[in-house]
Protein backbone atom coordinates (compact mmCIF):
# COMPACT_ATOMS: atom_id res chain seq x y z
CA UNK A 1 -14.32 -2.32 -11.13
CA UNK A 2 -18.01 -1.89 -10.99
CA UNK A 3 -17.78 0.30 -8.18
CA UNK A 4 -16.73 3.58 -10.05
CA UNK A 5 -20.04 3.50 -12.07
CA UNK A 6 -18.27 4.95 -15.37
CA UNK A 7 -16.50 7.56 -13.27
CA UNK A 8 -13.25 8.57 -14.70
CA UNK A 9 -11.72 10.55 -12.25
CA UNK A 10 -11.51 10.83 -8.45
CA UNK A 11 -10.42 13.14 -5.88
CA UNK A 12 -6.95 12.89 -4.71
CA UNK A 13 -8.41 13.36 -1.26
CA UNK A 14 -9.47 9.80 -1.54
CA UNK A 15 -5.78 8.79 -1.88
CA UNK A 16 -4.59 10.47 1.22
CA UNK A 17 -7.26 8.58 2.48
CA UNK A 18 -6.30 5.32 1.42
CA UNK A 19 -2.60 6.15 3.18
CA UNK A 20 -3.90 7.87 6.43
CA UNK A 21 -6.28 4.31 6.70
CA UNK A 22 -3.23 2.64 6.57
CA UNK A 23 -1.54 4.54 8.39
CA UNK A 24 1.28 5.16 6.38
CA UNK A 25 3.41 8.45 5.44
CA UNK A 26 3.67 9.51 2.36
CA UNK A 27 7.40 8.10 2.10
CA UNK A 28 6.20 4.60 3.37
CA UNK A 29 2.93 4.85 0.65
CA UNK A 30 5.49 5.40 -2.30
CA UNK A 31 7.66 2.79 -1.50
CA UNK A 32 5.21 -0.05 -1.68
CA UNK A 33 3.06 1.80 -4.67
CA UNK A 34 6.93 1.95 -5.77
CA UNK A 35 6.65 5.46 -7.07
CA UNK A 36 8.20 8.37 -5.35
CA UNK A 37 7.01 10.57 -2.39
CA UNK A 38 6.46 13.44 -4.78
CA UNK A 39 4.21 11.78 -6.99
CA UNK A 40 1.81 10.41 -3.69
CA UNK A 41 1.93 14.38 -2.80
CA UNK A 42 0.70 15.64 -6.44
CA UNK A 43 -2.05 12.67 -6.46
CA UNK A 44 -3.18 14.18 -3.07
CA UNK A 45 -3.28 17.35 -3.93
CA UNK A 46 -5.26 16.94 -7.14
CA UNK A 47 -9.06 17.32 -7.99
CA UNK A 48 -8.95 14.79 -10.42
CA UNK A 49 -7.27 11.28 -9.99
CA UNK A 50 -7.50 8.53 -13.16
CA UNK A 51 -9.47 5.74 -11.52
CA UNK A 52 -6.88 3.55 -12.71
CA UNK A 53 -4.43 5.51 -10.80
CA UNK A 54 -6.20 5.05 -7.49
CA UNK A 55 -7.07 1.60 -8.04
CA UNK A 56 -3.28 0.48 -8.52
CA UNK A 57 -2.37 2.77 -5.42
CA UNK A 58 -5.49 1.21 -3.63
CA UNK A 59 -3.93 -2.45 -4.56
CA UNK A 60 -0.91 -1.72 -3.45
CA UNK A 61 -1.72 -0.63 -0.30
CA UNK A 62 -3.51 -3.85 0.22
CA UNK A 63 -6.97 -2.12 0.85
CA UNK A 64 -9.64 -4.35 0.61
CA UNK A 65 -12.94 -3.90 -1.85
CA UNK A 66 -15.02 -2.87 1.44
CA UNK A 67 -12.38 -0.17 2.19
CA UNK A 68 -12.44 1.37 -1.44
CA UNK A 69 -16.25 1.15 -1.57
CA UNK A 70 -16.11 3.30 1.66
CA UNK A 71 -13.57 5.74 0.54
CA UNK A 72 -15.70 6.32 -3.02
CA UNK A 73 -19.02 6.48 -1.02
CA UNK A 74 -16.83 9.65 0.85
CA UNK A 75 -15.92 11.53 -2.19
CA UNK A 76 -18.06 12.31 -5.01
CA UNK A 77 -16.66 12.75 -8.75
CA UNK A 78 -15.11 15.73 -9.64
CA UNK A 79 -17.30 18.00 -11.78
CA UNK A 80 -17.59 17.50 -15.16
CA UNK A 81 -15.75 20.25 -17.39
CA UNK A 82 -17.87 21.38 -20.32
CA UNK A 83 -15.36 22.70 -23.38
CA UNK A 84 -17.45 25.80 -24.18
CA UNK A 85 -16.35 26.11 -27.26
CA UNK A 86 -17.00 22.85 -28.36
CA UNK A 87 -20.68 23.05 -26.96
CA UNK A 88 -21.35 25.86 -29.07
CA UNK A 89 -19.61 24.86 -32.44
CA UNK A 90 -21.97 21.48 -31.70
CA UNK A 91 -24.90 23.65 -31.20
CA UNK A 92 -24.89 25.73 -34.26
CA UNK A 93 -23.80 22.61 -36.06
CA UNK A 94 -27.36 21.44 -35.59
């Protein structure tokens, strides 16, 4: 989808908001996502969704483009993490 802009990862606060939208429990969201209630829960709770991930929860929840465009417009990419390390091996590298 064009929508993500490159963005690899979103917040799992944009899945709960997918569910709560459709007003659906977490029990209810698993069973048409067909995945279990525990793995809706982790998704939620995590800072940094696969876009892939929400899009196939997104589809299967029958949200429309409009909707998912809304919901990414609410939550901005998680921040970029920087391996340190790397950085500075690249650094003195050059």
């Amino acid at each position: 989808m064009d929508l993500f802009n490159g963005m690899e990862f979103i917040n799992g606060d944009a899945i709960k908001m997918i569910r709560s939208l459709k007003r659906l429990k977490q029990t209810a969201a698993a069973k048409k996502a067909d995945v279990c209630q525990q793995y809706i829960s982790k998704l939620e709770l995590s800072n940094e969704v696969p876009v892939a991930t929400f899009i196939k929860i997104a589809t299967d929840l029958n949200c429309s483009k409009a909707e998912v465009e809304k919901i990414i417009s609410l939550y901005p990419p998680p921040p970029i993490k920087i391996n340190y390390f790397q950085w500075i091996f690249n650094k003195l590298a050059a």
